[in-house]
Protein backbone atom coordinates (compact mmCIF):
# COMPACT_ATOMS: atom_id res chain seq x y z
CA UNK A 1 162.41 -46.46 250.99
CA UNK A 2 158.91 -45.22 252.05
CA UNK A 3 159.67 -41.65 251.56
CA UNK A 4 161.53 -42.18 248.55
CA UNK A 5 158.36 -43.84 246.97
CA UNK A 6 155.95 -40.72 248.16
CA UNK A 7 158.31 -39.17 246.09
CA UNK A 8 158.13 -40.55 243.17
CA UNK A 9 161.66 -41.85 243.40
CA UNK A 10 162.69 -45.82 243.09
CA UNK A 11 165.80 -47.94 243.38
CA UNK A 12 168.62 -48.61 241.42
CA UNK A 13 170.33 -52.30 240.93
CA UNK A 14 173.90 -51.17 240.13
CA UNK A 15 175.14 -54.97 240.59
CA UNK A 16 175.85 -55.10 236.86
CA UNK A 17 178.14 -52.46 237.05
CA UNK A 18 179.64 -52.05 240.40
CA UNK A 19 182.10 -49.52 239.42
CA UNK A 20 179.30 -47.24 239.10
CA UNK A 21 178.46 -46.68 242.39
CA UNK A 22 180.29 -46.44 245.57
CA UNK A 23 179.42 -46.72 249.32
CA UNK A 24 180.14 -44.03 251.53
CA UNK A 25 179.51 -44.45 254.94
CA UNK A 26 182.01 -41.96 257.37
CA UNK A 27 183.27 -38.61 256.47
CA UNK A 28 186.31 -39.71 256.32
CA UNK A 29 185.27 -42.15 253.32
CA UNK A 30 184.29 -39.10 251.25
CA UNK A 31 186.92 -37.19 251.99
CA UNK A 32 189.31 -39.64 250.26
CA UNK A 33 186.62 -40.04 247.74
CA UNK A 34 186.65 -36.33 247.13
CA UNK A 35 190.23 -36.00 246.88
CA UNK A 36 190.45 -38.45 243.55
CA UNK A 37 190.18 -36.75 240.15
């Protein structure tokens, strides 16, 4: 979060609308992830 702030970046609260966002944490998550349509 620190370098994101030098940045000029900030966070996001997606918890209103979960289906916005999705974790990825293994390769093999985003493969399947990259696989949908």
């Amino acid at each position: 979060m620190i370098f994101m702030r030098q940045v000029g970046g900030h966070a996001v609260d997606f918890s209103d609308c979960k289906e916005a966002f999705v974790n990825v944490n293994t390769p093999e998550e985003l493969a399947q992830w990259q696989k949908r349509p």
